[in-house]
N, C-alpha and C. Protein backbone atom coordinates (compact mmCIF):
# COMPACT_ATOMS: atom_id res chain seq x y z
N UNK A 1 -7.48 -2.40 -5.79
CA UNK A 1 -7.86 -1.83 -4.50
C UNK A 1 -8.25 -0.38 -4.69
N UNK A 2 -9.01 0.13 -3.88
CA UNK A 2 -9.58 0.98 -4.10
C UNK A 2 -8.69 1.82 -3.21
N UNK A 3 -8.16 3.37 -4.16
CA UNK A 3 -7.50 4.27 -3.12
C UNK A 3 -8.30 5.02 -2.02
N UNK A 4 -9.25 5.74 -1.92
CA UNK A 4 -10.14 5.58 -0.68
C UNK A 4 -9.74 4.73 0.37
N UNK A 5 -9.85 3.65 -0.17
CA UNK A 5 -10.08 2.60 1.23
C UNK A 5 -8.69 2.47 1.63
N UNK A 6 -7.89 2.82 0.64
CA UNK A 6 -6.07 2.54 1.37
C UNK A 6 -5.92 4.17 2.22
N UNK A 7 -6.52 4.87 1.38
CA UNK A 7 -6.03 6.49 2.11
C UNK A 7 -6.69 6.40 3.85
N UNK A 8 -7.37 5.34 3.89
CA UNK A 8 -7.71 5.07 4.92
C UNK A 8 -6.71 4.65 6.27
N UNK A 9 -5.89 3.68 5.88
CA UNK A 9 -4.97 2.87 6.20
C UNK A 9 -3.71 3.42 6.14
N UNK A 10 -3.61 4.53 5.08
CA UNK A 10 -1.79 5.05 5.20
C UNK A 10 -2.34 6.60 4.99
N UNK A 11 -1.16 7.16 5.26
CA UNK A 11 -0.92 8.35 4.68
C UNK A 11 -0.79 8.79 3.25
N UNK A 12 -1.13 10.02 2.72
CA UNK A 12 -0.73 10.50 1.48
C UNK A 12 0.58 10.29 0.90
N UNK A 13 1.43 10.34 1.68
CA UNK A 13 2.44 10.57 1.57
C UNK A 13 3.25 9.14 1.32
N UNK A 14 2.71 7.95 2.32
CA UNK A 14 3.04 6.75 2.45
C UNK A 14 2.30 6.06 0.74
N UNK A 15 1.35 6.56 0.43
CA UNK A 15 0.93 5.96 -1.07
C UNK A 15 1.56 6.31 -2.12
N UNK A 16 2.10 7.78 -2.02
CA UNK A 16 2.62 8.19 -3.11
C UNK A 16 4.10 7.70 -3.56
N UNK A 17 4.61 7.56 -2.14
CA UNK A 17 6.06 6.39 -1.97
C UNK A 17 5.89 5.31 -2.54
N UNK A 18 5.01 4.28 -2.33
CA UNK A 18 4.72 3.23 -2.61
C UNK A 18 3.81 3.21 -4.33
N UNK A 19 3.76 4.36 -4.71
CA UNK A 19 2.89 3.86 -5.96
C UNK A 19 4.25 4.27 -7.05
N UNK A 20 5.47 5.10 -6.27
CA UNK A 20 6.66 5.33 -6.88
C UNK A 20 7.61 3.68 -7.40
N UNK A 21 7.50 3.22 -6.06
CA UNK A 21 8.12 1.78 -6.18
C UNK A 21 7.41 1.12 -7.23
N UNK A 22 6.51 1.35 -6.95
CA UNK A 22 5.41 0.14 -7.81
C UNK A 22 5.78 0.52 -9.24
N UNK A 23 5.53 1.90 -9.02
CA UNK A 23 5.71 1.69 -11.14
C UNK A 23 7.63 1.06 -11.39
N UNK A 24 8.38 1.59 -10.53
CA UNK A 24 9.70 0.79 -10.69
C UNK A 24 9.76 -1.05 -10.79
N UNK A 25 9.09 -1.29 -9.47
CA UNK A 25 9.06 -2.66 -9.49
C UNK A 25 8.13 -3.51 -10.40
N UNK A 26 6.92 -2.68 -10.71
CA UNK A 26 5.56 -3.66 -11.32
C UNK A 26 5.20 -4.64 -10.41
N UNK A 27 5.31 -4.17 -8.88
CA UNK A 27 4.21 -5.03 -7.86
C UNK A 27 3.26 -4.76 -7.64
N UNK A 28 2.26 -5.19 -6.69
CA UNK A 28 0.82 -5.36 -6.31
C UNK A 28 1.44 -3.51 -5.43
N UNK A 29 0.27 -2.97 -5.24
CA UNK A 29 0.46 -1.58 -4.42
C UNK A 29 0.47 -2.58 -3.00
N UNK A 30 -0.39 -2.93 -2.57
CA UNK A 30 -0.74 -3.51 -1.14
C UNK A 30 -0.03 -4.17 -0.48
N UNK A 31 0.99 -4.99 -1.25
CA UNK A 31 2.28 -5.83 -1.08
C UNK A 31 3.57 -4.66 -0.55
N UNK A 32 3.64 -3.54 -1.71
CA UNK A 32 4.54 -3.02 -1.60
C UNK A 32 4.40 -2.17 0.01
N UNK A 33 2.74 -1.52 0.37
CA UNK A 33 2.38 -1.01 1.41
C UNK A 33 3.12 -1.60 2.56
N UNK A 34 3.32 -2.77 2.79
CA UNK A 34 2.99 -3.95 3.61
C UNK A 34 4.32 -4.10 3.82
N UNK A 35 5.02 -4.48 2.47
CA UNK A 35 6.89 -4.56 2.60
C UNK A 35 7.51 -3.01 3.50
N UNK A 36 6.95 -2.13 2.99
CA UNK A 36 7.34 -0.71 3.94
C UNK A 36 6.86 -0.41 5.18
N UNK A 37 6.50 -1.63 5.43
CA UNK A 37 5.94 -1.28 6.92
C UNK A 37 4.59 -0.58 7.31
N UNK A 38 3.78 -0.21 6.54
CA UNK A 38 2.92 1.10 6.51
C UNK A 38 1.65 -0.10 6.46
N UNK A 39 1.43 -1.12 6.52
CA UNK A 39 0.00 -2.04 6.53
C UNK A 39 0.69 -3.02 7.42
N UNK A 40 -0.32 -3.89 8.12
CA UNK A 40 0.13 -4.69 9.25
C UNK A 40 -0.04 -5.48 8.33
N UNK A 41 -0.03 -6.83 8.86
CA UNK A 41 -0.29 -8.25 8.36
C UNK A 41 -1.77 -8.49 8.10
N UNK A 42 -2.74 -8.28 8.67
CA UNK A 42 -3.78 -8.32 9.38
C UNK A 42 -4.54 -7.17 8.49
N UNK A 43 -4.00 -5.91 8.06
CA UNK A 43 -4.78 -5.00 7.60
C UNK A 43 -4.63 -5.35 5.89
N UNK A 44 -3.53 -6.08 5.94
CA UNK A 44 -3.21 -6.37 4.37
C UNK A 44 -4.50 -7.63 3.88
N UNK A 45 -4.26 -8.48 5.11
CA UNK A 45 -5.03 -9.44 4.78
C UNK A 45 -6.62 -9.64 4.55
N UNK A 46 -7.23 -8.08 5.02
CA UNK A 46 -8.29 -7.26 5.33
C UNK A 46 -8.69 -6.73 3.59
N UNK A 47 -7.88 -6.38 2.89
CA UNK A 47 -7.76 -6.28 1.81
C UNK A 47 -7.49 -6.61 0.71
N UNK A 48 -7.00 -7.62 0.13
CA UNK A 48 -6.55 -8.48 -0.53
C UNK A 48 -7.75 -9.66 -0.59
C-alpha cells in the first residue's frame, strides 16, 4: 500500500503507531490500521 494514500485515511501519528506494531508483530500495515480502530471496514476494504 502506498503511504500517500494511507496518510490520507489516518494520521501521522496513527501510522507511525501502527508501523511500530507491525515491525513487532510482522502483520499486513492495513490490518493492523483497521485492528486500532483508525480504518473502517469499508475504507480497509477500499484498499486491500
Amino acid at each position: 500500500m502506498n503511504t500517500h494514500k494511507l496518510l490520507q485515511l489516518v494520521t501521522g501519528s496513527q501510522l507511525e503507531l501502527a508501523q511500530k506494531i507491525q515491525r513487532r508483530e510482522q502483520g499486513t500495515l492495513e490490518i493492523i490500521l483497521w485492528r486500532l480502530g483508525f480504518l473502517t471496514r469499508e475504507q480497509l476494504g477500499s484498499i486491500l
